[in-house]
C-alpha atoms as a PDB file:
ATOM      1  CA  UNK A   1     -20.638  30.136 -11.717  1.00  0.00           C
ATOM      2  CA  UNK A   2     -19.018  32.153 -14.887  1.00  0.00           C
ATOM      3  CA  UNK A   3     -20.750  29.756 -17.650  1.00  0.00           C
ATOM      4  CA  UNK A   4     -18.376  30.770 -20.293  1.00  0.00           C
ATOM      5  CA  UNK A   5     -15.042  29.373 -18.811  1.00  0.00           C
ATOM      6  CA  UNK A   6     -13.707  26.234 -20.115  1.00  0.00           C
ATOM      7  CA  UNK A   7     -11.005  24.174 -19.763  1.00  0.00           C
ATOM      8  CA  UNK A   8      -9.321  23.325 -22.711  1.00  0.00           C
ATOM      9  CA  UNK A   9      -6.710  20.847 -22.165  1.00  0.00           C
ATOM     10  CA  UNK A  10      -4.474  19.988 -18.897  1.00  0.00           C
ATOM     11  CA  UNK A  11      -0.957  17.839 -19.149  1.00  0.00           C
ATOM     12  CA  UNK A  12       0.653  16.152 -16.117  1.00  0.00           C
ATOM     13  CA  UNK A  13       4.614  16.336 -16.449  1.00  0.00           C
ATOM     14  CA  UNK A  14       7.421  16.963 -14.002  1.00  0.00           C
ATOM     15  CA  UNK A  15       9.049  19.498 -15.155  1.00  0.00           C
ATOM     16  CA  UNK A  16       7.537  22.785 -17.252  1.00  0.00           C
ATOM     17  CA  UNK A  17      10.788  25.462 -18.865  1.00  0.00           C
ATOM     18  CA  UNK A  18       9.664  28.748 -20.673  1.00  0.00           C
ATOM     19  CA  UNK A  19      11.856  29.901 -23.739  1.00  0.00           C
ATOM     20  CA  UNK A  20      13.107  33.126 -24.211  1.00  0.00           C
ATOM     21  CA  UNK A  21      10.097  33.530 -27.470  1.00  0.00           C
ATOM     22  CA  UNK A  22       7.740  32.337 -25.444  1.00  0.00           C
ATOM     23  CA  UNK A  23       7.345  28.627 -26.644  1.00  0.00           C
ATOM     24  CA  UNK A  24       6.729  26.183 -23.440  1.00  0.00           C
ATOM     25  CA  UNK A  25       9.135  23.000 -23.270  1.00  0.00           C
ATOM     26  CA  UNK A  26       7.467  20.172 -20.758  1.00  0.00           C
ATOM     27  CA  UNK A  27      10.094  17.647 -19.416  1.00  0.00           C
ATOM     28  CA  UNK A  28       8.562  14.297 -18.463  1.00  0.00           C
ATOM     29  CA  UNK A  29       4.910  14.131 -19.508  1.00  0.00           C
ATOM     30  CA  UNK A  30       2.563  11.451 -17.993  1.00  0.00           C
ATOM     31  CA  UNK A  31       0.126   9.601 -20.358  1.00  0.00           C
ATOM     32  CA  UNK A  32      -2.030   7.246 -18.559  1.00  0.00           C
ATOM     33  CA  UNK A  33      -0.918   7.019 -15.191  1.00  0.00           C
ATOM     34  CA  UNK A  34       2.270   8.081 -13.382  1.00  0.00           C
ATOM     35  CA  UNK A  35       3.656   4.531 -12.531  1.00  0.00           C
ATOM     36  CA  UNK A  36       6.409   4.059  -9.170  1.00  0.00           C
ATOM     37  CA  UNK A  37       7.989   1.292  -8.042  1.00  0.00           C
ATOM     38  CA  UNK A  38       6.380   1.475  -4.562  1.00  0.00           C
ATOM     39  CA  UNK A  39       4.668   3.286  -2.273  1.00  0.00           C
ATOM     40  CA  UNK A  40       4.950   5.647  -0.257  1.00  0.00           C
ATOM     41  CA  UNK A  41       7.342   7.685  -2.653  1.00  0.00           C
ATOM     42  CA  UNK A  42       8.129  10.767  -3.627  1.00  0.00           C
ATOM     43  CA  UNK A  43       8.479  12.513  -6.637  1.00  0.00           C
ATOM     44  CA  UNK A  44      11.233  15.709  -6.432  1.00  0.00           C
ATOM     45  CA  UNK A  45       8.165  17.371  -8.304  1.00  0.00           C
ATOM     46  CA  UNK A  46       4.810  17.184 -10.279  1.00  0.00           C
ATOM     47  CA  UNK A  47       3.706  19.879 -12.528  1.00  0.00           C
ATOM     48  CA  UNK A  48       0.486  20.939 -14.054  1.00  0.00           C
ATOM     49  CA  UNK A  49      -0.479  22.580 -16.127  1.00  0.00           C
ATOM     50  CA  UNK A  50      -3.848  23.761 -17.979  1.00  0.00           C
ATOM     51  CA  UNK A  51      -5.070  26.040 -20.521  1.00  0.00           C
ATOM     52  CA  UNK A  52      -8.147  28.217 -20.397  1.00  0.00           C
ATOM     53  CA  UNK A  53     -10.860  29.830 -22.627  1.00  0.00           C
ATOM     54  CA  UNK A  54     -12.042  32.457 -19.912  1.00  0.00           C
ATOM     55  CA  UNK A  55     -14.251  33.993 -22.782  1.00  0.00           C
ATOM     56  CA  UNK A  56     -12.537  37.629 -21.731  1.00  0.00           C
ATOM     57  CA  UNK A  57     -14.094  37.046 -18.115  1.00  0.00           C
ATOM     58  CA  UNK A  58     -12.451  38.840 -15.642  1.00  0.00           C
ATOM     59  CA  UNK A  59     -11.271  36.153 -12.904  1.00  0.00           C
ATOM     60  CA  UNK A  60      -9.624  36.838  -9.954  1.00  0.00           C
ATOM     61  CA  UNK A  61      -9.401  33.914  -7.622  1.00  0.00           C
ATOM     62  CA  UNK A  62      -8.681  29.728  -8.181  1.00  0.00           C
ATOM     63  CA  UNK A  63      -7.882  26.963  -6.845  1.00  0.00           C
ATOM     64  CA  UNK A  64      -7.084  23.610  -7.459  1.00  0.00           C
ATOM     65  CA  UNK A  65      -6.696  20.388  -5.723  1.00  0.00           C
ATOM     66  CA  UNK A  66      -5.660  16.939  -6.159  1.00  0.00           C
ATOM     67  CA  UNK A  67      -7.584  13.994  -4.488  1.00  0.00           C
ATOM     68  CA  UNK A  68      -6.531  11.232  -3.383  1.00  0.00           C
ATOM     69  CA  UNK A  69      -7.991   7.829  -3.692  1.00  0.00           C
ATOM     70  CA  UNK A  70      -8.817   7.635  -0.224  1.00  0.00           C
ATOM     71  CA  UNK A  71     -10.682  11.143  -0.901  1.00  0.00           C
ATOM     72  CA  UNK A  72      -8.461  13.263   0.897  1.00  0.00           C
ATOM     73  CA  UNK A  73      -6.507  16.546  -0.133  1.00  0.00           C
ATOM     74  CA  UNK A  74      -2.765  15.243  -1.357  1.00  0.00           C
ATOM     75  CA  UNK A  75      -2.039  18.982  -2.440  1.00  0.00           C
ATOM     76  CA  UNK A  76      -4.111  22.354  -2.530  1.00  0.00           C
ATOM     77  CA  UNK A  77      -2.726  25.248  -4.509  1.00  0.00           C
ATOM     78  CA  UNK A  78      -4.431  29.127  -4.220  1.00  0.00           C
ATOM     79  CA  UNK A  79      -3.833  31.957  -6.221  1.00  0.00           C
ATOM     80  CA  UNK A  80      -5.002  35.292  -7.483  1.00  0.00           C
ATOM     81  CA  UNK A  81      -4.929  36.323 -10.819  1.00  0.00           C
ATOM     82  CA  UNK A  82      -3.876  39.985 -11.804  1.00  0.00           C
ATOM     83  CA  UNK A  83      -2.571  42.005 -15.176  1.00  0.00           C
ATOM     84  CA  UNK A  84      -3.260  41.375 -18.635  1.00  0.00           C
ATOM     85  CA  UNK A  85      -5.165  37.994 -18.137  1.00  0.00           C
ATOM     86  CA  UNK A  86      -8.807  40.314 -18.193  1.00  0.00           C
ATOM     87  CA  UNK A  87      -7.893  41.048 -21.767  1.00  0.00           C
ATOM     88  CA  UNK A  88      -7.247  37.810 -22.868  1.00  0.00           C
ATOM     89  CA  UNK A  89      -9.288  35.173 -23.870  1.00  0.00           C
ATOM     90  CA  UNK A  90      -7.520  32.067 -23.485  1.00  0.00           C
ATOM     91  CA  UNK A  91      -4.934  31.785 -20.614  1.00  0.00           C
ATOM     92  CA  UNK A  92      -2.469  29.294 -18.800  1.00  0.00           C
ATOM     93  CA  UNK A  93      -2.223  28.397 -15.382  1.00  0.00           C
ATOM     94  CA  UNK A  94       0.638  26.251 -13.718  1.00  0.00           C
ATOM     95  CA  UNK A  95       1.564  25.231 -10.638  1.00  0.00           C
ATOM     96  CA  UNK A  96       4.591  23.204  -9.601  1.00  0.00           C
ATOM     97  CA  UNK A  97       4.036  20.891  -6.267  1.00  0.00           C
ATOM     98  CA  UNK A  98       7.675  20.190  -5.212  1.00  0.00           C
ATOM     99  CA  UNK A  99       7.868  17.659  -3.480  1.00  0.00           C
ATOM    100  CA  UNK A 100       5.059  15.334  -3.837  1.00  0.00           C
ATOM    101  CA  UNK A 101       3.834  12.136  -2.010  1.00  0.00           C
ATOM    102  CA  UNK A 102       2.161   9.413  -3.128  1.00  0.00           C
ATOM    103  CA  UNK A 103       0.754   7.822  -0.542  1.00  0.00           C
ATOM    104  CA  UNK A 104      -1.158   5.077  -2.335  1.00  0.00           C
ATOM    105  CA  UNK A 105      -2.070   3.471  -5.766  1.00  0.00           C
ATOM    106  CA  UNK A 106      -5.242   4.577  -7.520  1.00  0.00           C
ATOM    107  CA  UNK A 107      -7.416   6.918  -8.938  1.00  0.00           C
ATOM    108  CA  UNK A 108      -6.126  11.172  -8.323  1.00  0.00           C
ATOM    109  CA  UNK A 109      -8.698  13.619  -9.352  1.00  0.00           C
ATOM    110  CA  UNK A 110      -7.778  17.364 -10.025  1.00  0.00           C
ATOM    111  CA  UNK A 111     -10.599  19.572  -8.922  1.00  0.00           C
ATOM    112  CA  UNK A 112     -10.233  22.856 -10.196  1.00  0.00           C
ATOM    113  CA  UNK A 113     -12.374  25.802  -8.609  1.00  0.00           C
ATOM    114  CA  UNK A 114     -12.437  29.645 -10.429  1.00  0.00           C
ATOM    115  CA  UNK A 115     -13.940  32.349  -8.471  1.00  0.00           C
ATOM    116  CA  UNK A 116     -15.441  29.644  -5.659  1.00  0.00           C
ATOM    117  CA  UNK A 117     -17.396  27.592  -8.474  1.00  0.00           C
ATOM    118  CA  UNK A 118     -15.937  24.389  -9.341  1.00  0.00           C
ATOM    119  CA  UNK A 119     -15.167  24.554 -13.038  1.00  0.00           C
ATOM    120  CA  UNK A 120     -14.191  20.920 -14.331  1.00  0.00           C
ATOM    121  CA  UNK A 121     -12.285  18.349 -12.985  1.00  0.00           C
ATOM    122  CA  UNK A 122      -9.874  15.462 -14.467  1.00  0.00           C
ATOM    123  CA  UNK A 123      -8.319  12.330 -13.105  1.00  0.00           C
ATOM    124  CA  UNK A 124      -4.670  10.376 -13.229  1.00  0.00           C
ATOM    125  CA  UNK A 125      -4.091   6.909 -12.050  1.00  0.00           C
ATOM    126  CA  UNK A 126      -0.786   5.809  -9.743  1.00  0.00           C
ATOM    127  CA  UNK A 127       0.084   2.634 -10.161  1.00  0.00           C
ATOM    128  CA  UNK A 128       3.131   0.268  -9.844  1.00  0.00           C
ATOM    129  CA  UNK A 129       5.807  -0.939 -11.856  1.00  0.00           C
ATOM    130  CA  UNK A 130       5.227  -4.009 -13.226  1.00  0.00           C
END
């Protein structure tokens, strides 16, 4: 396990838009929990995204996953990493699940994974509308 990557910071939204100078517009954050009016449902799409301090560590492979509460894989995303990102010391990575179920209320954890090591984790509740 690379000891100096950290995760900084990860938002929940469903929708992520890159301006032309760079500057990142998110469209629907989550707080809390994301909260439906039943389940099953669908959302048309769920976005994350998280920021980085790879300490200028040269990474090449991740993954991340989201659990659901019944412990089971809701979505798994791969990827490879390539270009300037070895220079840099802090980095974003983003993926967009489109669509995705929600099978059930509870507790989702992320599980993110960097070069087969698992690197930090977070967690979002579903819930329904009251």
């Amino acid at each position: 396990m690379k000891k100096n990557l950290k995760l900084i910071d990860w938002i929940i939204c469903d929708d992520l838009r890159r301006e032309n100078n760079g500057k990142l517009i998110f469209v629907g954050v989550y707080l809390d929990a994301i909260v439906v009016p039943s389940v099953p449902c669908v959302l048309p799409q769920l976005v994350l995204f998280s920021r980085w301090d790879f300490g200028g560590a040269a990474i090449e492979k991740f993954q991340c996953a989201i659990v659901g509460p019944d412990k089971k894989n809701c979505a798994e995303l791969t990827g490879t990493l390539q270009g300037q990102q070895h220079q840099q010391k802090k980095y974003n990575l983003q993926f967009g699940i489109s669509p995705f179920k929600i099978e059930k209320t509870g507790l989702y954890t992320i599980i993110f994974t960097i070069d087969g090591a698992k690197v930090s984790t977070g967690e979002f509740e579903v819930r329904l509308k009251e």
